[in-house]
Protein backbone atom coordinates (compact mmCIF):
# COMPACT_ATOMS: atom_id res chain seq x y z
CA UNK A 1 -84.05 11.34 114.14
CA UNK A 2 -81.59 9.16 115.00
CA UNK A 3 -77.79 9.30 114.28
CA UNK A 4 -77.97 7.01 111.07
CA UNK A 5 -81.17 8.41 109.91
CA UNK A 6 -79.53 11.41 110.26
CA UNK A 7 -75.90 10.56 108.18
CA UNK A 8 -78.74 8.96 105.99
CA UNK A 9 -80.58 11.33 104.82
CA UNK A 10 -77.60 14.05 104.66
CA UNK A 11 -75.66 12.42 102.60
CA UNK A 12 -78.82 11.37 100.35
CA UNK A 13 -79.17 15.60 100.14
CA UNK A 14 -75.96 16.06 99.46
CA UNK A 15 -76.05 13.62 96.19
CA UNK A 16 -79.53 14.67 95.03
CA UNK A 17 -78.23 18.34 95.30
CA UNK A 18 -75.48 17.77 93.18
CA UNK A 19 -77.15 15.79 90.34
CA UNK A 20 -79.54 18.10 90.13
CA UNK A 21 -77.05 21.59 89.72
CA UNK A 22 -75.25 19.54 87.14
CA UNK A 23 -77.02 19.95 84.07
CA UNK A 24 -76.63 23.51 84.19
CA UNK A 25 -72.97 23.79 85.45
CA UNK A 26 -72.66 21.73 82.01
CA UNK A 27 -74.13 23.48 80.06
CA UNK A 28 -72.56 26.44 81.00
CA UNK A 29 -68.63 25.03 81.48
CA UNK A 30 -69.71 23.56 77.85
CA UNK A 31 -70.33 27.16 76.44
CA UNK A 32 -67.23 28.53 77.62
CA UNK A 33 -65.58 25.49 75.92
CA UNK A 34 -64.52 23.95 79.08
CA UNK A 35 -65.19 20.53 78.14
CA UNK A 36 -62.35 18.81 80.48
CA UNK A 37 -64.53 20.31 83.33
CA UNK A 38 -67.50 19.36 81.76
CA UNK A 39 -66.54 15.55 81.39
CA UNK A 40 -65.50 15.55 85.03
CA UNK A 41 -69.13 16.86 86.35
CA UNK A 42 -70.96 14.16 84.30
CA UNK A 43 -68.46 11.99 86.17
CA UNK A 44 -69.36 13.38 89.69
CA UNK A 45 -72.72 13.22 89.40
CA UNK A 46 -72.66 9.67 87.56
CA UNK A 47 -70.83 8.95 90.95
CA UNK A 48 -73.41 10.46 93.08
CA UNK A 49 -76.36 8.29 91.01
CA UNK A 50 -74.58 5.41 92.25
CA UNK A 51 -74.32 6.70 95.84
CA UNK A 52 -77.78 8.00 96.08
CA UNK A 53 -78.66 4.08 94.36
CA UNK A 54 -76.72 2.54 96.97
CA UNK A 55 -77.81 3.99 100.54
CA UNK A 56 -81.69 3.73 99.11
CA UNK A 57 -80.73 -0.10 98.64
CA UNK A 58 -79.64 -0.59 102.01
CA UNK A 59 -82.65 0.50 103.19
CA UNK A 60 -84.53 -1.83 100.65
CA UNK A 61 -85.38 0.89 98.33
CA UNK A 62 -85.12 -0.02 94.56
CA UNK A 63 -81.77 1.92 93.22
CA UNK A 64 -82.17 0.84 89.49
CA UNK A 65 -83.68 4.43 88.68
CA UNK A 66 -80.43 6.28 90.06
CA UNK A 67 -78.43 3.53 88.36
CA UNK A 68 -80.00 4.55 85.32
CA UNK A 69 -79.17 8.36 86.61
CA UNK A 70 -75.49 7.47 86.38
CA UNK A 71 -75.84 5.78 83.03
CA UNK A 72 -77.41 8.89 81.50
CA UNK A 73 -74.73 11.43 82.79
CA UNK A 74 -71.77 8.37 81.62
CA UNK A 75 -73.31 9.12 78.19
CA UNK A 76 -72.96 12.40 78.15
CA UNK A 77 -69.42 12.03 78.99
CA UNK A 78 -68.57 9.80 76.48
CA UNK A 79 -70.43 12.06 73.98
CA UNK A 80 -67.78 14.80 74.92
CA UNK A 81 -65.37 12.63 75.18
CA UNK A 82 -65.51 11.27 71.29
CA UNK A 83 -66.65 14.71 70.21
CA UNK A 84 -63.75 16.45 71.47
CA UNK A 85 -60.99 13.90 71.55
CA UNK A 86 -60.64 13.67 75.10
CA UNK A 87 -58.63 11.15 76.62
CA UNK A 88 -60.61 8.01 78.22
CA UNK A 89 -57.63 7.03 80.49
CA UNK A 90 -58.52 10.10 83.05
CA UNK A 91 -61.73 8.76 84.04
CA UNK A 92 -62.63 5.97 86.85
CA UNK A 93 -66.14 4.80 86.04
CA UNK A 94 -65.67 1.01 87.61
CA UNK A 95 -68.61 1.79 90.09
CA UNK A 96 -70.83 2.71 86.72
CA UNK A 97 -69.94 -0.77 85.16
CA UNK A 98 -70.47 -2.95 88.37
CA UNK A 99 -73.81 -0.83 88.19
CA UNK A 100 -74.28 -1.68 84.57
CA UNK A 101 -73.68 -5.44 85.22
CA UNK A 102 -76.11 -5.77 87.98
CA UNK A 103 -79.00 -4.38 85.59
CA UNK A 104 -78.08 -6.91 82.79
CA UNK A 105 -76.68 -4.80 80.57
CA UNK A 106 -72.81 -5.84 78.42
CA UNK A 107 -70.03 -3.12 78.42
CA UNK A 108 -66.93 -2.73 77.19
CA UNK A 109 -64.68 -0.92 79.71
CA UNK A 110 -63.11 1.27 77.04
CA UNK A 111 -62.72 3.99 80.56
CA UNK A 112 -59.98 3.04 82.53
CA UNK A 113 -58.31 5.72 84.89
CA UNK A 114 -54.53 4.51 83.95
CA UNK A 115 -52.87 7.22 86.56
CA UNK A 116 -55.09 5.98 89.00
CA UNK A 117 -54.32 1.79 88.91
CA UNK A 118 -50.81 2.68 88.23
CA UNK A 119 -50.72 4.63 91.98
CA UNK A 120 -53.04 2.89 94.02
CA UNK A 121 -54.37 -0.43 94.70
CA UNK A 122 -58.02 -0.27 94.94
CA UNK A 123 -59.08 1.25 91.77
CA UNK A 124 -56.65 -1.30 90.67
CA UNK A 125 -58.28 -4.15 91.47
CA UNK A 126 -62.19 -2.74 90.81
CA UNK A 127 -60.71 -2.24 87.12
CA UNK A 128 -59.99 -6.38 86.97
CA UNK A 129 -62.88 -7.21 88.87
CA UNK A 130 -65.41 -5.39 86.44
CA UNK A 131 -63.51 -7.03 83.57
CA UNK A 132 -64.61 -10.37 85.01
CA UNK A 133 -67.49 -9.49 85.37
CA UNK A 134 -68.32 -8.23 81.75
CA UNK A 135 -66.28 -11.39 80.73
CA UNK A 136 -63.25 -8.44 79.16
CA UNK A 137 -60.07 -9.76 78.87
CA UNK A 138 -57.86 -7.13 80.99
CA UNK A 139 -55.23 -5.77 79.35
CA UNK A 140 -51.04 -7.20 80.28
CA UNK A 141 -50.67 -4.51 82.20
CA UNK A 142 -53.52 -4.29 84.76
CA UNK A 143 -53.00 -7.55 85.14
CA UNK A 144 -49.49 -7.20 85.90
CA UNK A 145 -50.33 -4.53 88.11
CA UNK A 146 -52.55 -6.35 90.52
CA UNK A 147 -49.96 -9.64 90.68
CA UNK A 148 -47.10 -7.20 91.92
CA UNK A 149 -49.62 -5.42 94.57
CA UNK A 150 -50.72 -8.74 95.93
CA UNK A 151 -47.23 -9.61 96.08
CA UNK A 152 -46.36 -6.73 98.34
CA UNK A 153 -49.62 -6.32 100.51
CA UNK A 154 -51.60 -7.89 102.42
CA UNK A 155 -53.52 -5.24 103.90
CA UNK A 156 -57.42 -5.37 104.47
CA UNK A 157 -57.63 -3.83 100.53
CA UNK A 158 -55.90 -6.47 99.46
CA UNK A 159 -57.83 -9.49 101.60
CA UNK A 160 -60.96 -7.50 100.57
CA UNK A 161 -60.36 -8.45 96.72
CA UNK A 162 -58.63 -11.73 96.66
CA UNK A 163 -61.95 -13.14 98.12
CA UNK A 164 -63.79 -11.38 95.34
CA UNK A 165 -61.36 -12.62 92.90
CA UNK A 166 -61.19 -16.21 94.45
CA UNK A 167 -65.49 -15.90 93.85
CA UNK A 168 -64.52 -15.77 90.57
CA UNK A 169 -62.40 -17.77 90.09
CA UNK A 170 -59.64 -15.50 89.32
CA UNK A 171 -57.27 -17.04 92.16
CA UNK A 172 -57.05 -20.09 93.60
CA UNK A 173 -58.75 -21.16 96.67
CA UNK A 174 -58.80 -24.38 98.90
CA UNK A 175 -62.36 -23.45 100.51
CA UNK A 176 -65.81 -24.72 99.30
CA UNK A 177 -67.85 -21.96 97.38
CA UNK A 178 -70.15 -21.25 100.90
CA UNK A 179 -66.70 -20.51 103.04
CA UNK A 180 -65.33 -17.98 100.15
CA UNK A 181 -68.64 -16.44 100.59
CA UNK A 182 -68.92 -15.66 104.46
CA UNK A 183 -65.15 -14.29 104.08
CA UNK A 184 -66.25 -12.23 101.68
CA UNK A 185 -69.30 -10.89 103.51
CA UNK A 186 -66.94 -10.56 106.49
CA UNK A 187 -64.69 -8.56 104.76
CA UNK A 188 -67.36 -6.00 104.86
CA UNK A 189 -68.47 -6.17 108.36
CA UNK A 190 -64.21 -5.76 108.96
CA UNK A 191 -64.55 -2.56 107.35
CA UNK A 192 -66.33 -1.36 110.42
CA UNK A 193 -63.52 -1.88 112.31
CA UNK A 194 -61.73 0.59 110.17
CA UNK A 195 -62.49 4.49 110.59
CA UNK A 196 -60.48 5.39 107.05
CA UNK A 197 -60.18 2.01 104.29
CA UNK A 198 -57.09 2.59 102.92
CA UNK A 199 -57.56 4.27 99.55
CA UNK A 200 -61.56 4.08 99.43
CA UNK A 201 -64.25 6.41 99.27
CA UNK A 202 -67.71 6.60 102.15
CA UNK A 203 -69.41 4.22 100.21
CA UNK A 204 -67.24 1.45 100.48
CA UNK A 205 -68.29 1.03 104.24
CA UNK A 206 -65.66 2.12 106.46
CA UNK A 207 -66.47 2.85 110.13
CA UNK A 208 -69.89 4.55 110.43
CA UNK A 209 -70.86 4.49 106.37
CA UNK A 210 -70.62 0.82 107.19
CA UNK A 211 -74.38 0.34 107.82
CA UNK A 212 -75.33 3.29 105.31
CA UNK A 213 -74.47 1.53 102.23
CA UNK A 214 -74.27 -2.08 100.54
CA UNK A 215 -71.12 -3.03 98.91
CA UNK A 216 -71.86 -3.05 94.74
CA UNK A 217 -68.67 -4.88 93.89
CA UNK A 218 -69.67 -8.16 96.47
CA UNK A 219 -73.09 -7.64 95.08
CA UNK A 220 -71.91 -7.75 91.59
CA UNK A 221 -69.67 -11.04 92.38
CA UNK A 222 -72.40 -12.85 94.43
CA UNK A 223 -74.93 -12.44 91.13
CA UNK A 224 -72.07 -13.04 88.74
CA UNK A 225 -71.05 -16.57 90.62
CA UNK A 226 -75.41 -17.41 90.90
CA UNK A 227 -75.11 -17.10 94.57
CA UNK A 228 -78.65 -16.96 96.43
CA UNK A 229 -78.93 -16.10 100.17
CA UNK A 230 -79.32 -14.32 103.12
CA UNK A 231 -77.31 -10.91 102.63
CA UNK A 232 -77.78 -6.92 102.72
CA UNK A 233 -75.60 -7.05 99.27
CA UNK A 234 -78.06 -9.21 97.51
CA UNK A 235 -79.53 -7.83 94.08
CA UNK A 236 -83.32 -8.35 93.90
CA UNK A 237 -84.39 -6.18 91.21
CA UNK A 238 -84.14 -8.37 88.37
């Protein structure tokens, strides 16, 4: 086995063994009346889904099932959530609604991790980019909060979502449609380059994890804008 096969299927054991312990460590930290703890499990593993979906669909394996892994535990959360009056704001579930827009399905991001935007830029600026892609008006504030941090940065976070946000049509750009693609692609190929990205997590590609996952928000962009070509980040599940 060689070194990426290896990282491969580690990490893919690592996921599946958490998804599958969490049931029971909910229903147990439920019990006990721990339902803060509880919420943040279904979070985890709702998280893990998504990672399990996305190194299976670099390898052109079909990650809609563990999409629909992740949707099951988000439900769950929000049915402790609303049961026991828990607030929405500590939760980042912007990988769960990128997920939920590639499989063709509306949300209303009603979960935004406040603390989290407010302190760093890159959950920032997956919070607007999911609201463009459910077509959500983002609220004064987020928006206000990505203007000031791309008027203080311009590090590879930053370049990384401007060209997902020119895509869109968010910001203005003087290149054709097929140049604001291949700098977004590159921006993911740049990530290679980089042995920690700034703020993100494995499965946004930096250094080795590079060629271990696919990048869900590009994906989510490229099928948002009708973009068809030649790409690893391409959806092709319907």
């Amino acid at each position: 086995m060689d070194t990426l096969d290896h990282q491969y299927t580690a990490r893919v054991e690592s996921s599946q063994a958490f998804v599958d312990r969490t049931p029971a460590v909910v229903k147990d930290l439920v019990k006990h009346n721990n339902y803060i703890w509880a919420t943040q499990n279904l979070k985890q593993a709702a998280d893990a889904y998504i990672d399990l979906g996305l190194l299976h669909w670099r390898r052109g394996i079909d990650p809609r099932a563990h999409f629909e892994g992740a949707f099951r535990a988000c439900s769950g959360l929000d049915e402790l959530v609303k049961k026991h009056m828990l607030p929405k704001s500590d939760f980042d579930l912007s990988l769960v609604y990128a997920a939920l827009f590639l499989m063709g399905r509306p949300a209303q991001i009603e979960y935004v991790d406040v603390a989290g935007c407010t302190d760093f830029r890159w959950p920032c600026y997956q919070y607007r980019l999911v609201h463009a892609l459910h077509d959500e008006a983002p609220t004064e504030r987020l928006t206000k909060l990505v203007e000031d941090y791309r008027a203080t940065s311009d590090t590879l976070p930053d370049r990384i979502f401007e060209a997902y946000f020119q895509l869109l049509g968010l910001h203005p750009s003087k290149l054709d449609m097929e140049q604001r693609v291949r700098r977004a692609k590159a921006t993911w190929v740049e990530r290679k380059r980089h042995t920690l990205l700034p703020e993100g997590r494995a499965l946004d590609g930096h250094g080795v994890m590079n060629d271990l996952y696919v990048d869900i928000y590009l994906a989510a962009v490229l099928k948002k804008i009708g973009w068809v070509g030649p790409t690893v980040h391409a959806w092709t599940w319907g």
